[in-house]
Protein backbone atom coordinates (compact mmCIF):
# COMPACT_ATOMS: atom_id res chain seq x y z
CA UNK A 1 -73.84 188.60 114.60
CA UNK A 2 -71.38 189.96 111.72
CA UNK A 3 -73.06 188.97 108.57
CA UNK A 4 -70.64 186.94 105.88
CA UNK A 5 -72.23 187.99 102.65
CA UNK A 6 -73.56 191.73 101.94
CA UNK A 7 -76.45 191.41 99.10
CA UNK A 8 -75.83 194.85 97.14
CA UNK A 9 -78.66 195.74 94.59
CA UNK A 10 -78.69 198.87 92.86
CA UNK A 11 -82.01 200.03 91.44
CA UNK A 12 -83.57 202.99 89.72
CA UNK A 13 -87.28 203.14 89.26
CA UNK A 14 -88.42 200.11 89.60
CA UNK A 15 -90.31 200.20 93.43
CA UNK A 16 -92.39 197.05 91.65
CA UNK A 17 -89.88 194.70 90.97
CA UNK A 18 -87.45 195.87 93.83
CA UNK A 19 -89.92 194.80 96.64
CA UNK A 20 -90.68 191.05 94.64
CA UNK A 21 -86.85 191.02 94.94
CA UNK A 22 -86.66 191.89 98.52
CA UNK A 23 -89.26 189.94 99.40
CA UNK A 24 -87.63 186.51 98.01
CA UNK A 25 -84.64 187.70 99.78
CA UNK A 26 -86.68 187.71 103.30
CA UNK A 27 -87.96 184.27 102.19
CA UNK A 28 -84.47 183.03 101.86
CA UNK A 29 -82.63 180.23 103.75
CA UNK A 30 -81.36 182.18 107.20
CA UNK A 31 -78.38 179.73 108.05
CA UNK A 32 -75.92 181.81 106.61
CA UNK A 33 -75.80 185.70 108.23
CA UNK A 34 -76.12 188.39 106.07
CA UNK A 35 -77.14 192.48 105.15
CA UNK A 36 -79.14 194.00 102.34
CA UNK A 37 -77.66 197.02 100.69
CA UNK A 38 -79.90 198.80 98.75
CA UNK A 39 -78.54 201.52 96.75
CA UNK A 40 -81.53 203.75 95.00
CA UNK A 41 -79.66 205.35 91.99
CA UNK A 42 -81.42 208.10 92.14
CA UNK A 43 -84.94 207.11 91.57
CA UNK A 44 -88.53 209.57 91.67
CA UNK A 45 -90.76 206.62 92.47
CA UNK A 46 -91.71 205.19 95.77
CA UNK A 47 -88.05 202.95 96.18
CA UNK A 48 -87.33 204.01 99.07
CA UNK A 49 -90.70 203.36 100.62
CA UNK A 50 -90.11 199.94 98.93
CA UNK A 51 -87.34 199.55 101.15
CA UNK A 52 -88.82 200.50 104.11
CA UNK A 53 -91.43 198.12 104.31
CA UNK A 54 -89.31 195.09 103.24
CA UNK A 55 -87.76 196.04 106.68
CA UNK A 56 -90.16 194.54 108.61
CA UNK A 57 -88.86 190.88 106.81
CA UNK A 58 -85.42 191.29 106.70
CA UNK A 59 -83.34 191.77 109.58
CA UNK A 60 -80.62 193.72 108.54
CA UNK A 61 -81.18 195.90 105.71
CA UNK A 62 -79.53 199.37 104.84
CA UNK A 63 -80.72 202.06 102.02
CA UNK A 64 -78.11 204.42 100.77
CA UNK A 65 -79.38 207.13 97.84
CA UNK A 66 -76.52 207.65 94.97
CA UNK A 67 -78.06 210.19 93.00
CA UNK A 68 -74.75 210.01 90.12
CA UNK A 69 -76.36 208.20 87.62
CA UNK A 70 -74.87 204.61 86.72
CA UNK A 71 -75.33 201.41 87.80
CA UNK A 72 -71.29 200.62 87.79
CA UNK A 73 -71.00 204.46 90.13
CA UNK A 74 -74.43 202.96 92.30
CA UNK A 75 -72.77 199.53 93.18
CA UNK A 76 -69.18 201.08 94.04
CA UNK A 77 -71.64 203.39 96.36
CA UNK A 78 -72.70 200.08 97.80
CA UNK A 79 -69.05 198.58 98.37
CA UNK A 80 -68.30 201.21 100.54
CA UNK A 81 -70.65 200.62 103.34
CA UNK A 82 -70.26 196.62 103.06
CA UNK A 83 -69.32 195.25 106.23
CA UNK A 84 -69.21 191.21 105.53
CA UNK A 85 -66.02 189.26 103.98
CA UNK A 86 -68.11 188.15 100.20
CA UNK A 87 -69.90 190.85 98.40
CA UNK A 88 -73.11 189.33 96.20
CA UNK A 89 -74.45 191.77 93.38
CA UNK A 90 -77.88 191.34 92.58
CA UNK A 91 -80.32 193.35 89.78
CA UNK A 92 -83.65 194.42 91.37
CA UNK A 93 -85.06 192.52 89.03
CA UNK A 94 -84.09 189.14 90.33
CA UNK A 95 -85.68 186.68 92.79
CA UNK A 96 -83.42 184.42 94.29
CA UNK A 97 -84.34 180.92 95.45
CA UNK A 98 -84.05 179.91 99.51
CA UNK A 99 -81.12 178.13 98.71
CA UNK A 100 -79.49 180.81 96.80
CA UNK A 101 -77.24 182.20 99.15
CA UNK A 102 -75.99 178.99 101.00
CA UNK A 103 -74.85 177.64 97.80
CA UNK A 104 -72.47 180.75 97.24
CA UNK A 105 -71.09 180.25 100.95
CA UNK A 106 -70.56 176.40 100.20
CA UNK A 107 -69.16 177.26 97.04
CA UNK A 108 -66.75 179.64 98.86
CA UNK A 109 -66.12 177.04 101.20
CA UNK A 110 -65.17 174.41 99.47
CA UNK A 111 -63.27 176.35 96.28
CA UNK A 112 -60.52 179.20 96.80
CA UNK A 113 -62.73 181.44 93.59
CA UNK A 114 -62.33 185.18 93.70
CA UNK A 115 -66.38 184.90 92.46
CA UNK A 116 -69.14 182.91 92.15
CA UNK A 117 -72.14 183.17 90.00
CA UNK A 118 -75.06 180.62 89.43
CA UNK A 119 -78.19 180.29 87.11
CA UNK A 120 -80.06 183.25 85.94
CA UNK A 121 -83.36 181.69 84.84
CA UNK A 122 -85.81 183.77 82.99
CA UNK A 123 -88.85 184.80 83.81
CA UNK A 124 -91.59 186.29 82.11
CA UNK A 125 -93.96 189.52 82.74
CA UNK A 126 -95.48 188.87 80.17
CA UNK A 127 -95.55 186.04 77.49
CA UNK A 128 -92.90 186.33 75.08
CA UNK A 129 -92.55 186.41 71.57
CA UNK A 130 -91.42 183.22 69.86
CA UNK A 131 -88.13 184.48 67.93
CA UNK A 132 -87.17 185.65 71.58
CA UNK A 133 -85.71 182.78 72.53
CA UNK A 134 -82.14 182.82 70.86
CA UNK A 135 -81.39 186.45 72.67
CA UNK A 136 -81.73 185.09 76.30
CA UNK A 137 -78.53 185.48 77.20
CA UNK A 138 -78.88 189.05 75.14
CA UNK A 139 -81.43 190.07 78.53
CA UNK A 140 -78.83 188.66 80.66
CA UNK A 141 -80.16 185.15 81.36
CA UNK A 142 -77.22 183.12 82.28
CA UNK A 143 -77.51 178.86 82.54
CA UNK A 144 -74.13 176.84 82.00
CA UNK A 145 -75.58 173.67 83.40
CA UNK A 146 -76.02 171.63 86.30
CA UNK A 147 -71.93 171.20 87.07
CA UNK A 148 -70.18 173.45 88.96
CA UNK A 149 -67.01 174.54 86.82
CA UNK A 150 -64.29 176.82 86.55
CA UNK A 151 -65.18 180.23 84.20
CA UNK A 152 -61.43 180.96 82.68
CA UNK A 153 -63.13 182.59 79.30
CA UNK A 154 -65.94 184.17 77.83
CA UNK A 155 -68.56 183.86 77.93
CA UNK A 156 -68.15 185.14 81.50
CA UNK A 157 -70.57 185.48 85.13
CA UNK A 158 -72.97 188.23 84.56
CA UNK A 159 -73.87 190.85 87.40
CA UNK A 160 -77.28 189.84 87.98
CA UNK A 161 -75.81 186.92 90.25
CA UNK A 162 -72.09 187.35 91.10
CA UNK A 163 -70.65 187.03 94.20
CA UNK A 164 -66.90 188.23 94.91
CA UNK A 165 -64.63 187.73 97.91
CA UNK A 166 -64.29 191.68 99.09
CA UNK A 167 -60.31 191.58 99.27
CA UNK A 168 -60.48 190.56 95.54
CA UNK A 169 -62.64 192.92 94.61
CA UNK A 170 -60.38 195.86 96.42
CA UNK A 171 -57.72 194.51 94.93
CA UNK A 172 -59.18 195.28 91.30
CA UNK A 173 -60.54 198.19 92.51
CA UNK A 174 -64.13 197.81 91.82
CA UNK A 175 -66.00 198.55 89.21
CA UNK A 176 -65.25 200.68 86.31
CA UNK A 177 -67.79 203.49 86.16
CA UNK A 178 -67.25 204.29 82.63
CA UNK A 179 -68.75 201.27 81.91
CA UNK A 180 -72.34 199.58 82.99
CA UNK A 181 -75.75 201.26 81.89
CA UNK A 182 -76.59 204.54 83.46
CA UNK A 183 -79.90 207.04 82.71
CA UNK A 184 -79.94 207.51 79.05
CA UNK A 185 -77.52 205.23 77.98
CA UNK A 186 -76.48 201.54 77.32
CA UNK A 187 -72.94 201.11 78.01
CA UNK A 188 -72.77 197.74 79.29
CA UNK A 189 -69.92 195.11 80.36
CA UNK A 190 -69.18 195.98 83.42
CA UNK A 191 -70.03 192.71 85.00
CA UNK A 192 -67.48 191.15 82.73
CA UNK A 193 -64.92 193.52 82.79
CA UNK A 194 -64.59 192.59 86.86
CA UNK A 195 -64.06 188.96 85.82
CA UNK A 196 -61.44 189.57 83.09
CA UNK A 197 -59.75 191.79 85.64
CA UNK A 198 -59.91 189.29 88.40
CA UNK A 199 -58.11 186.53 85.77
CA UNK A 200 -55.78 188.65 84.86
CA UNK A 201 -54.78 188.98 88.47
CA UNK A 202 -54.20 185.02 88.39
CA UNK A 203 -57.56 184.44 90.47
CA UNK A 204 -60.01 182.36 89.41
CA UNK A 205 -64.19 182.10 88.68
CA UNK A 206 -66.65 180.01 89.58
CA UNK A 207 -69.94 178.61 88.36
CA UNK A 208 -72.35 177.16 91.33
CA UNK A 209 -75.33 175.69 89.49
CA UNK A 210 -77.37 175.80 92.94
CA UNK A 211 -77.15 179.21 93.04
CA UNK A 212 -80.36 180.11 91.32
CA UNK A 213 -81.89 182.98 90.81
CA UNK A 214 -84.75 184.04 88.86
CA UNK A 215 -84.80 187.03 86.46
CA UNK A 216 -87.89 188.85 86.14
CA UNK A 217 -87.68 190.21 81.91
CA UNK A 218 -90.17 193.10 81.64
CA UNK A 219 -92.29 193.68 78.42
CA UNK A 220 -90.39 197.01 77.12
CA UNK A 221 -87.39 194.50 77.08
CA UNK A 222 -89.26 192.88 73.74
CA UNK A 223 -89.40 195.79 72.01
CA UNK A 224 -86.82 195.72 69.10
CA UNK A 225 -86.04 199.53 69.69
CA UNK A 226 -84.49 198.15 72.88
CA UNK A 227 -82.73 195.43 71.50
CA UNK A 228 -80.95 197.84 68.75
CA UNK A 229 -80.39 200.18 71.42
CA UNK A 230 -78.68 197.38 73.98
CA UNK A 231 -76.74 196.35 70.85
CA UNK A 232 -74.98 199.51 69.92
CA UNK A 233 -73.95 199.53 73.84
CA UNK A 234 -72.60 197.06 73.51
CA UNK A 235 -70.33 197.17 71.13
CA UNK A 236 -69.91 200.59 72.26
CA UNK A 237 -68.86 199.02 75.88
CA UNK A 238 -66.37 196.49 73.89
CA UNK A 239 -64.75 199.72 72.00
CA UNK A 240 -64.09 200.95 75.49
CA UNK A 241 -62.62 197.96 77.11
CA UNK A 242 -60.45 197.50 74.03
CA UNK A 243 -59.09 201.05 74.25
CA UNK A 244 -58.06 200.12 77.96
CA UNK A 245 -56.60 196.49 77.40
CA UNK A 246 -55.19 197.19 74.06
CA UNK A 247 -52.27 198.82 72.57
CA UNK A 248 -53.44 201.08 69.91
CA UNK A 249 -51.93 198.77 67.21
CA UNK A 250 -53.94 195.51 68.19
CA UNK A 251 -56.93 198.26 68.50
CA UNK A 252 -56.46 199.38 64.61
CA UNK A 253 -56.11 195.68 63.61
CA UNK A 254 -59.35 194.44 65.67
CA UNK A 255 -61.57 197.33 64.54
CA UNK A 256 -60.28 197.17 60.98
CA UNK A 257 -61.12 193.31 61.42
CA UNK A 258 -64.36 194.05 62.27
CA UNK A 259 -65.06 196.28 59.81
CA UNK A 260 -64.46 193.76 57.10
CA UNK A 261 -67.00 192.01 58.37
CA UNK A 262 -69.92 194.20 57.86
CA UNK A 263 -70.94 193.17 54.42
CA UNK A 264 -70.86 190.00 55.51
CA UNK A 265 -72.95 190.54 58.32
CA UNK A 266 -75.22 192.79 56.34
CA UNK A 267 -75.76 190.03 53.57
CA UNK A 268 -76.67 187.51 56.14
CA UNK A 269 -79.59 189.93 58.07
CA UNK A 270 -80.66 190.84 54.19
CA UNK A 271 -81.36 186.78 53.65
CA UNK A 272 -82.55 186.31 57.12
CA UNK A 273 -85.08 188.77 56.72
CA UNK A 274 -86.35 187.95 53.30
CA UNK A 275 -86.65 184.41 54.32
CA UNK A 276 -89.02 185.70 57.28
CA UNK A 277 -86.59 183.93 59.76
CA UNK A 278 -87.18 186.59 62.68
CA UNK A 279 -85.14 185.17 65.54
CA UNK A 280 -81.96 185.27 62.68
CA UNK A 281 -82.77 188.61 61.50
CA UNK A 282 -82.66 190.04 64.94
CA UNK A 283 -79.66 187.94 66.15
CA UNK A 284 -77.94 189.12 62.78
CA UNK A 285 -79.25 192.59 63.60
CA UNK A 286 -77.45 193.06 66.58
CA UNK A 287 -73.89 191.95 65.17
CA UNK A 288 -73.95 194.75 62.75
CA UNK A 289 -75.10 197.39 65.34
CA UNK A 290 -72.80 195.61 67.76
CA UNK A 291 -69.72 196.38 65.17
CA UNK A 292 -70.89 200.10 64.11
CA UNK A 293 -71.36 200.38 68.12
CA UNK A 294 -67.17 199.80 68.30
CA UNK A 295 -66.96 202.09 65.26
CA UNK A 296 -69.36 204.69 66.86
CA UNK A 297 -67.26 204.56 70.05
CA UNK A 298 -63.74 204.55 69.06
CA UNK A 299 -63.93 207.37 66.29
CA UNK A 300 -65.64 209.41 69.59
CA UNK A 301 -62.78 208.56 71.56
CA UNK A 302 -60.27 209.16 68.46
CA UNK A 303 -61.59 212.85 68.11
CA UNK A 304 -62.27 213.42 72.14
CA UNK A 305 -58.04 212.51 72.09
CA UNK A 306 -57.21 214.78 69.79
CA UNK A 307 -58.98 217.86 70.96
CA UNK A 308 -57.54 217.17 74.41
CA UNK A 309 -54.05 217.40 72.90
CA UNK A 310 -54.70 220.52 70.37
């Protein structure tokens, strides 16, 4: 039987949480056909023996090795050797609940959406620090709800749990590997640069609130060094999406916009922080690193165009 959804995951280095992943996958609802795609980006720990045992519980599941760092470059990898009509990108990290992927067919079924994403609910390796609860969303937890509803803004479906119809998808030609995190680096967005793309092509977004899956928020992930680090790549990511949906006159005006901001933003952390508020410290933390990440990345991109034309 041709399966109707192909379950893409790219991973690197992470054989632990890949096989709890897989293994909720084999544990899944089987009414609706499907493949697992699992694209090992190139990773030096035992993934792809990962892979190869979850084979015994899955019936139909396929490892590729990508070894051009990125997760955008991994999951493109992964859209080539798709062979079902609705494409559903899942992090390594995630478990999905039995009903996860028979929501996203009904949702299919019953809507005309380009994509569908559902409830990223986190979960904990270990138990979290109390100011971590306003940065959820930061980690890529994701909960709009128990409606279903139409997504025509931000904030938008994150990758962890989207599902696209494969036409769309070629349509918008996949993902944009200069964004997404690779080895090294932070440069995020690329999740929501698909679902900007697909609106702008006049399609539309879905949320499914059945479509649960669980997401699996390691200990490192805590770590303020990580948090800075996620924030300057992201507003890194935003410089680079601006420089390809903006004229360079709306680009000047935004980032000068921004900039204005700063010592605004810097007052706020300052009072945060003396008042010992740590959740607002960090959360004003990461909108000044999030605007010297746009700074950071469009004076790079400023001098990288001018030594390509001298």
């Amino acid at each position: 039987m041709n399966p109707e959804f192909s379950v893409v995951i790219a991973t690197r280095n992470r054989a632990r949480a890949l096989t709890r992943c897989l293994a909720a996958i084999a544990r899944m609802d089987g009414s609706v056909p499907f493949e697992t795609i699992v694209v090992d980006n190139g990773s030096s720990d035992d993934t792809r023996a990962s892979v190869e045992r979850a084979s015994g519980g899955l019936r139909d599941v396929n490892y590729l090795f990508e070894p051009e760092p990125g997760a955008s470059r991994a999951r493109n990898r992964g859209i080539e050797a798709v062979r079902a009509p609705f494409l559903v990108f899942l992090d390594d990290d995630a478990e999905p609940t039995p009903g996860w992927l028979q929501a996203l067919h009904r949702a299919f079924a019953e809507t005309d959406a380009a994509a569908v994403g559902g409830p990223i609910l986190a979960r904990f390796e270990v138990e979290p620090p109390p100011w971590l609860g306003g940065l959820l969303r930061v980690l890529s937890a994701q909960d709009f709800g128990g409606t279903r509803r139409a997504i025509d803004g931000e904030p938008y479906l994150f990758g962890g749990n989207l599902a696209v119809r494969r036409d769309d998808l070629a349509k918008i030609g996949g993902f944009d590997e200069t964004l997404g995190p690779r080895a090294g680096a932070f440069f995020l967005g690329e999740d929501t640069d698909i679902c900007e793309r697909l609106l702008d092509e006049g399609r539309s977004l879905l949320y499914e609130p059945a479509a649960i899956v669980y997401h699996w928020i390691s200990e490192e992930r805590y770590v303020p060094a990580y948090l800075r680090q996620r924030a300057l790549g992201t507003g890194q990511s935003i410089a680079r999406k601006m420089g390809r949906r903006l004229s360079r006159a709306t680009r000047i005006r935004t980032v000068a916009a921004k900039t204005a901001k700063l010592p605004f933003h810097l007052g706020m952390w300052l009072g945060s922080r003396l008042l010992g508020e740590q959740e607002a410290t960090v959360l004003r933390e990461r909108s000044l690193l999030i605007t010297l990440g746009i700074l950071r990345e469009t004076f790079a991109s400023a001098a990288a165009e001018r030594r390509r034309r001298s």
